[in-house]
N, C-alpha and C. Protein backbone atom coordinates (compact mmCIF):
# COMPACT_ATOMS: atom_id res chain seq x y z
N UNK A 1 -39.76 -23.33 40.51
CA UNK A 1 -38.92 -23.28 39.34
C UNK A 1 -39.45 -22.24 38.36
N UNK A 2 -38.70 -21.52 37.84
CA UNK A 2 -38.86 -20.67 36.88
C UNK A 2 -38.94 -21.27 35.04
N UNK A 3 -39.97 -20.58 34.42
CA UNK A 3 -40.46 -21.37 33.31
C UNK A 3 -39.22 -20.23 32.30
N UNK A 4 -37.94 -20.96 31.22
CA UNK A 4 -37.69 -20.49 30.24
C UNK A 4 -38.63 -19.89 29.25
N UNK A 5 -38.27 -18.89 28.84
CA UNK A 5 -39.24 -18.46 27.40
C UNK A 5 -38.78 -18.66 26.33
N UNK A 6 -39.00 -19.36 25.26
CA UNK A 6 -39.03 -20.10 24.12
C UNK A 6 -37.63 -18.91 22.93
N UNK A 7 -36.65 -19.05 22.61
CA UNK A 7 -36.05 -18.41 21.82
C UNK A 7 -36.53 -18.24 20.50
N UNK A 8 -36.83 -17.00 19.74
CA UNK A 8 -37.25 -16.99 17.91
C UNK A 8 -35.93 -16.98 17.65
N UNK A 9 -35.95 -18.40 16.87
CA UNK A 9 -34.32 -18.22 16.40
C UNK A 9 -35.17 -17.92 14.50
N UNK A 10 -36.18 -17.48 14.59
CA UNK A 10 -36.73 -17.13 13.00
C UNK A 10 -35.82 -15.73 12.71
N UNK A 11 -35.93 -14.79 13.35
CA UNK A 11 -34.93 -13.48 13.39
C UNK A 11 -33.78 -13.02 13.56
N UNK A 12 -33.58 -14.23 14.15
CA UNK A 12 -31.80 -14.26 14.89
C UNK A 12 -31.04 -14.84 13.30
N UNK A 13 -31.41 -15.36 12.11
CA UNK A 13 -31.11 -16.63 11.10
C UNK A 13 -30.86 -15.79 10.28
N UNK A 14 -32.00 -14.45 9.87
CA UNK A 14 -31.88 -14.06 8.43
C UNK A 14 -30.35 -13.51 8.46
N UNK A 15 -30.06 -12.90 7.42
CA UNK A 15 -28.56 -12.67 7.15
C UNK A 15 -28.39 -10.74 6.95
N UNK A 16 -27.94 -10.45 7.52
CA UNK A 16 -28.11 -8.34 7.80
C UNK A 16 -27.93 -8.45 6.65
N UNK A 17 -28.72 -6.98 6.34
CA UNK A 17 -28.54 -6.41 5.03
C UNK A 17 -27.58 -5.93 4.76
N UNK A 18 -26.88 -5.98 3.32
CA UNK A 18 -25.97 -4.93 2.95
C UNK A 18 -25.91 -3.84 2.83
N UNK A 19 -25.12 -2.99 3.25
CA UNK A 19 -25.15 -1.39 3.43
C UNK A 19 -25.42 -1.40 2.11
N UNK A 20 -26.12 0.15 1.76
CA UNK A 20 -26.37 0.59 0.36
C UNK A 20 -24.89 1.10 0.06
N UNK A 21 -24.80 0.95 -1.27
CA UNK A 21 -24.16 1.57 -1.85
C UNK A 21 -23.83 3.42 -2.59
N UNK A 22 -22.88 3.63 -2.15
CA UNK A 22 -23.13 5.05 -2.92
C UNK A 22 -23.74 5.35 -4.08
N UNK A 23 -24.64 6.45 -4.66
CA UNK A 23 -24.23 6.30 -5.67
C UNK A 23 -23.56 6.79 -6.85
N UNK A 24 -23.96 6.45 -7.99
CA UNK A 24 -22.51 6.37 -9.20
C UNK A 24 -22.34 7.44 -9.03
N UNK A 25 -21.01 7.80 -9.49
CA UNK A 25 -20.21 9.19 -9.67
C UNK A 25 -20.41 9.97 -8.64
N UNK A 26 -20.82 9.28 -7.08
CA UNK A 26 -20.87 10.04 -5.76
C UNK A 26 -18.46 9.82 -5.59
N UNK A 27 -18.21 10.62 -5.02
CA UNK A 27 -17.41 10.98 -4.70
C UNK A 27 -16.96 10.34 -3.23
N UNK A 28 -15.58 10.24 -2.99
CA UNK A 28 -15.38 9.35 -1.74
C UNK A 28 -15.80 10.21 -0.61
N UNK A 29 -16.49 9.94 0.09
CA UNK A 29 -16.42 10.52 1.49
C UNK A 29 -15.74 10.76 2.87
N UNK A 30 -14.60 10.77 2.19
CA UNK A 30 -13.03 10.81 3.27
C UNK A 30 -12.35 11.56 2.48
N UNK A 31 -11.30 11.72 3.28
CA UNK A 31 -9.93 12.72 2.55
C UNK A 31 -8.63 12.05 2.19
N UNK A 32 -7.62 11.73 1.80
CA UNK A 32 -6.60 11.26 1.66
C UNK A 32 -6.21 10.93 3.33
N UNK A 33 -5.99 12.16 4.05
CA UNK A 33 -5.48 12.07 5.42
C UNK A 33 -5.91 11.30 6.42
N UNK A 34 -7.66 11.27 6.09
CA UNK A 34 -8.44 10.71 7.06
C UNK A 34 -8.06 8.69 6.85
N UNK A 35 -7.86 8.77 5.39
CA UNK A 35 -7.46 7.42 5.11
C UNK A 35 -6.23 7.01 5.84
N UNK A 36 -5.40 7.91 5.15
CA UNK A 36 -3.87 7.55 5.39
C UNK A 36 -3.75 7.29 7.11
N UNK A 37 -4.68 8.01 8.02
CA UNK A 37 -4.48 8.25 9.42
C UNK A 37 -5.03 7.10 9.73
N UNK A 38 -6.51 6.37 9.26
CA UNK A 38 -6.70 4.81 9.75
C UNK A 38 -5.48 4.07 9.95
N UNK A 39 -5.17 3.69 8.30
CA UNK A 39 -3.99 2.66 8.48
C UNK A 39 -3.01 3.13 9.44
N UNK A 40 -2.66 4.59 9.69
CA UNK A 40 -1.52 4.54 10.31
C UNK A 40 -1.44 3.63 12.13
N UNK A 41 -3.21 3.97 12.30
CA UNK A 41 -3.36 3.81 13.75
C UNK A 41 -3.67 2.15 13.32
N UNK A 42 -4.23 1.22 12.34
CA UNK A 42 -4.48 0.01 11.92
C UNK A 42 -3.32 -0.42 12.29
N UNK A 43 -2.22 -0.11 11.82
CA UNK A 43 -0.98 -1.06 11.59
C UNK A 43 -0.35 -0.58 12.90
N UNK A 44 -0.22 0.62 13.69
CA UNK A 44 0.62 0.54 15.03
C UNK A 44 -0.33 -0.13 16.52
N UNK A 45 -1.46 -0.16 16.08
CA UNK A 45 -2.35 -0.42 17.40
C UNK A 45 -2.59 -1.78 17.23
N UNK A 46 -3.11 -2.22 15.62
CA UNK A 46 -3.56 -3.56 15.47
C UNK A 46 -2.70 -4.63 15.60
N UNK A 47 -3.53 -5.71 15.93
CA UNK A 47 -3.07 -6.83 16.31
C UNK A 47 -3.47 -8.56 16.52
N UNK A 48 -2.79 -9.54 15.88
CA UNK A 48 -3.66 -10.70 16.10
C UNK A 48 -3.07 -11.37 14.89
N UNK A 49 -2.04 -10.80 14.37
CA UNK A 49 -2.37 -11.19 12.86
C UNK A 49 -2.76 -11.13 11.58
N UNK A 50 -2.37 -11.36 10.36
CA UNK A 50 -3.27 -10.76 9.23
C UNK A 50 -4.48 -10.49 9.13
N UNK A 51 -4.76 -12.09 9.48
CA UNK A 51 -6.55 -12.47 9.25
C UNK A 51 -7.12 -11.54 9.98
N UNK A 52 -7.45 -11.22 10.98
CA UNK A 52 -7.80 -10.51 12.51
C UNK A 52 -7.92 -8.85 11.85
N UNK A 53 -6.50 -8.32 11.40
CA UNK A 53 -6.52 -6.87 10.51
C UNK A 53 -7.29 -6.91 9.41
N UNK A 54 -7.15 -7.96 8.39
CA UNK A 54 -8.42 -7.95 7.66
C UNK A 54 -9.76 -8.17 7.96
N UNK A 55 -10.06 -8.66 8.98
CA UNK A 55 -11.34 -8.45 9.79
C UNK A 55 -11.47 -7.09 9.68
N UNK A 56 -10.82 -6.60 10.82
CA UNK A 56 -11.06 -5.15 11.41
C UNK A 56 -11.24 -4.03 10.19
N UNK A 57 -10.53 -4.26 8.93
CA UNK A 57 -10.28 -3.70 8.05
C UNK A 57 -11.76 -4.09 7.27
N UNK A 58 -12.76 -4.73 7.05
CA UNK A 58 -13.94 -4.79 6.69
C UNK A 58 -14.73 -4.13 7.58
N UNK A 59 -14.85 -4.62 9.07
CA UNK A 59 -15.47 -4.07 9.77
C UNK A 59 -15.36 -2.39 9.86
N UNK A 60 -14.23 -2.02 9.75
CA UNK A 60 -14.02 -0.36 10.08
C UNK A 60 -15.04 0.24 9.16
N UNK A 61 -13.45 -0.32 7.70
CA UNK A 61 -13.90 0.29 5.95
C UNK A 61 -15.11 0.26 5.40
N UNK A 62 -15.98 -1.14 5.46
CA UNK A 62 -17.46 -1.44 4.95
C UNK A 62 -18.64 -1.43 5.76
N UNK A 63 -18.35 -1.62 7.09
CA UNK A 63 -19.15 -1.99 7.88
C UNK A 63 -19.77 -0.37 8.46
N UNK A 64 -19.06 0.19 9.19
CA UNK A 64 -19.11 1.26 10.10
C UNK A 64 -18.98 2.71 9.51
N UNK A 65 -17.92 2.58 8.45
CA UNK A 65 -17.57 4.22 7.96
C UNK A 65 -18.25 4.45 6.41
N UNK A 66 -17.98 2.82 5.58
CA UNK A 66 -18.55 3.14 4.35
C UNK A 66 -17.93 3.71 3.28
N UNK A 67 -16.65 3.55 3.98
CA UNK A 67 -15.50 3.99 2.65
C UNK A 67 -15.38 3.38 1.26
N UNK A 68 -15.39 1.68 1.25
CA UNK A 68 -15.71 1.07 -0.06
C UNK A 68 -16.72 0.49 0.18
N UNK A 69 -17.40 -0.06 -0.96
CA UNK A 69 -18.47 -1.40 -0.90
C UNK A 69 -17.50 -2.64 -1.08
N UNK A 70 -18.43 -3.49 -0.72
CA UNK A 70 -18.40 -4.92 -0.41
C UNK A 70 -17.82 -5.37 -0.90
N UNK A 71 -18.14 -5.28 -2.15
CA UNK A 71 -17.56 -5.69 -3.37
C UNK A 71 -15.99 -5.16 -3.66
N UNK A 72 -16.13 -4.36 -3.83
CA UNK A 72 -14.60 -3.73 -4.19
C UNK A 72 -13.61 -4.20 -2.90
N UNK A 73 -14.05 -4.21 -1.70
CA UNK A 73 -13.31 -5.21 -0.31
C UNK A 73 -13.29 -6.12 -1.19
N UNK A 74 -14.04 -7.24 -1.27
CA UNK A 74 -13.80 -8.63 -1.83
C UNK A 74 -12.76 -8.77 -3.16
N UNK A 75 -13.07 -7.79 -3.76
CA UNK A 75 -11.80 -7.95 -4.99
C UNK A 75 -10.47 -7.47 -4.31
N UNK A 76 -10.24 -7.02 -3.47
CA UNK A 76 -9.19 -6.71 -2.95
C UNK A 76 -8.30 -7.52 -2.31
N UNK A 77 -9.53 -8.38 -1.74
CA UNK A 77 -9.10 -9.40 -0.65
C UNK A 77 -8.29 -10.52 -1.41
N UNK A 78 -9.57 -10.78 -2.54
CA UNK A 78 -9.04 -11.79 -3.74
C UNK A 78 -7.32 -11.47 -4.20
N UNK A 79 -7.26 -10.11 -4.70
CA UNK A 79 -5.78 -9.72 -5.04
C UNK A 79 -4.71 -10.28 -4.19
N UNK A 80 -5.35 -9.55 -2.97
CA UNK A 80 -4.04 -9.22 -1.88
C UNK A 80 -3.97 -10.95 -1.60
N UNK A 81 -4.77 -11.78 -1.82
CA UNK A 81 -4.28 -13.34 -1.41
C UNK A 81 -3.32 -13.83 -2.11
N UNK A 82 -3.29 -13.47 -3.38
CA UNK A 82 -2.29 -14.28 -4.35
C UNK A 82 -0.85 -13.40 -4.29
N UNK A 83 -1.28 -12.17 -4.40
CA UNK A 83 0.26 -10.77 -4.22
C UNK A 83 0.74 -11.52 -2.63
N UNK A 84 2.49 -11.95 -3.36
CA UNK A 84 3.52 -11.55 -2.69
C UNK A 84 3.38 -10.79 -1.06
N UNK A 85 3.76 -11.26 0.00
CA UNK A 85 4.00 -10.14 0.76
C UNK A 85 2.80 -9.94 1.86
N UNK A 86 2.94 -9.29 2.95
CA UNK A 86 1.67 -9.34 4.15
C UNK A 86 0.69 -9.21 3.62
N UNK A 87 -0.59 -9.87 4.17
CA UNK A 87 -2.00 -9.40 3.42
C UNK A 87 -2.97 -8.55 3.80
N UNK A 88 -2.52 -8.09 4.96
CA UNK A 88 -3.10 -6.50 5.51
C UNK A 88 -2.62 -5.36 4.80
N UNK A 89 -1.65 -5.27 4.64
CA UNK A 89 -0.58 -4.52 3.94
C UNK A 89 -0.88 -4.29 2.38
N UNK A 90 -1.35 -5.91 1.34
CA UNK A 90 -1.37 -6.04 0.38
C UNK A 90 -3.16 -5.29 0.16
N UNK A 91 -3.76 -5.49 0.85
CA UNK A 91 -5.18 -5.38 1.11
C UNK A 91 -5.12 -3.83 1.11
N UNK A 92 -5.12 -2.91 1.87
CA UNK A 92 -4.66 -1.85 2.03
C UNK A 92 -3.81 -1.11 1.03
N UNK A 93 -3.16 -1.16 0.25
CA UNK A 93 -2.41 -0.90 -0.87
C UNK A 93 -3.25 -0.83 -2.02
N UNK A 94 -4.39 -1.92 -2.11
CA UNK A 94 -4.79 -2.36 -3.04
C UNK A 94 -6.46 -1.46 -2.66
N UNK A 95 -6.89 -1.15 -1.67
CA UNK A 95 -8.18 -0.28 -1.32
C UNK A 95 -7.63 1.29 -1.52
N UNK A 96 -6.46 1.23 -1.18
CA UNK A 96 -6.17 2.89 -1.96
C UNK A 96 -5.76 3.55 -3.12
N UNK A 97 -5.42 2.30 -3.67
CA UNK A 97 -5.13 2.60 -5.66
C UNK A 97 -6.61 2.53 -6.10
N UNK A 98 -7.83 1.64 -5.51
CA UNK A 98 -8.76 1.35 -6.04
C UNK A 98 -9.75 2.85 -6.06
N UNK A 99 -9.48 3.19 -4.74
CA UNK A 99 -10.37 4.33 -4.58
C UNK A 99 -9.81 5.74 -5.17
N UNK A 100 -8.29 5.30 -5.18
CA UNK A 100 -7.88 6.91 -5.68
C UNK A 100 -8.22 6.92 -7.50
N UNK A 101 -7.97 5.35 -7.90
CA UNK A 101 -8.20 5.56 -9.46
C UNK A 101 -10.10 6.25 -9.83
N UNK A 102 -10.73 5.85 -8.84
CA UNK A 102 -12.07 5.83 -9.01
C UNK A 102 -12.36 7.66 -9.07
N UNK A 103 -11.51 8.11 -7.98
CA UNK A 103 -11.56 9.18 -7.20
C UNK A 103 -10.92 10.39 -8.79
N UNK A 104 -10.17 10.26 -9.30
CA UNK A 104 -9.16 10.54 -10.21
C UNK A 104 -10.13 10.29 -11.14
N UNK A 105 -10.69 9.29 -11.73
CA UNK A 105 -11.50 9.40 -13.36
C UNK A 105 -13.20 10.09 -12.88
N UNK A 106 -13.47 10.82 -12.05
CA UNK A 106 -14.23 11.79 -12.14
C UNK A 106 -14.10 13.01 -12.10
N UNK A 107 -12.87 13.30 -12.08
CA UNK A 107 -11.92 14.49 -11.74
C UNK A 107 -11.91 15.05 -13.38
C-alpha cells in the first residue's frame, strides 16, 4: 500500500491578494475600442446568465486585464442590482460612464 502525504491546507486558506491599484491620476490603460470590443464579444459569445457574465466580467475587467479596481466593480455591481433592466448590461453601462468620467476629469 502506498502511504498518502499529508495536505498544508495552511496555504491553500489564506485569501489572494488584491491586485494593486493604479496610481492616482494614472490614466486608463485601454482605448475606448479595446473596451467597446470586450463587451461586444462578452455579450455575443457569453453565456449562462447574468450572474455567470458578471463573473466573467470581474474576472476579465479586475482580475486579468486591470481595467478597474475592485472597488469601483463593487460599486457598480451595487448600482446595477437595484437599476431596472439586465444586470450584465446594467453593470457594463455603469463601468463605462465610471471610467470615462474618471478618464474626462484629467483631461
Amino acid at each position: 500500500m502506498s502511504s498518502i502525504a499529508p495536505i498544508n491546507c495552511a496555504a491553500s486558506s489564506e485569501l489572494p491578494s488584491e491586485a494593486p491599484s493604479p496610481p492616482p491620476g494614472a490614466g486608463p490603460s485601454y482605448s475606448l475600442g479595446s473596451m467597446c470590443l470586450y463587451f461586444l464579444k462578452l455579450g455575443t459569445l457569453g453565456f449562462g446568465g447574468p450572474v455567470a457574465l458578471v463573473g466573467f466580467m470581474h474576472r476579465d475587467l479586475v482580475e486579468d486585464r486591470k481595467w478597474i479596481t475592485d472597488d469601483d466593480y463593487k460599486d457598480g455591481l451595487a448600482l446595477a442590482q437595484v437599476a431596472p433592466g439586465p444586470l450584465a448590461a446594467q453593470l457594463a453601462r455603469n463601468t463605462a460612464i465610471v471610467r470615462a468620467s474618471r478618464h474626462l476629469s484629467m483631461a
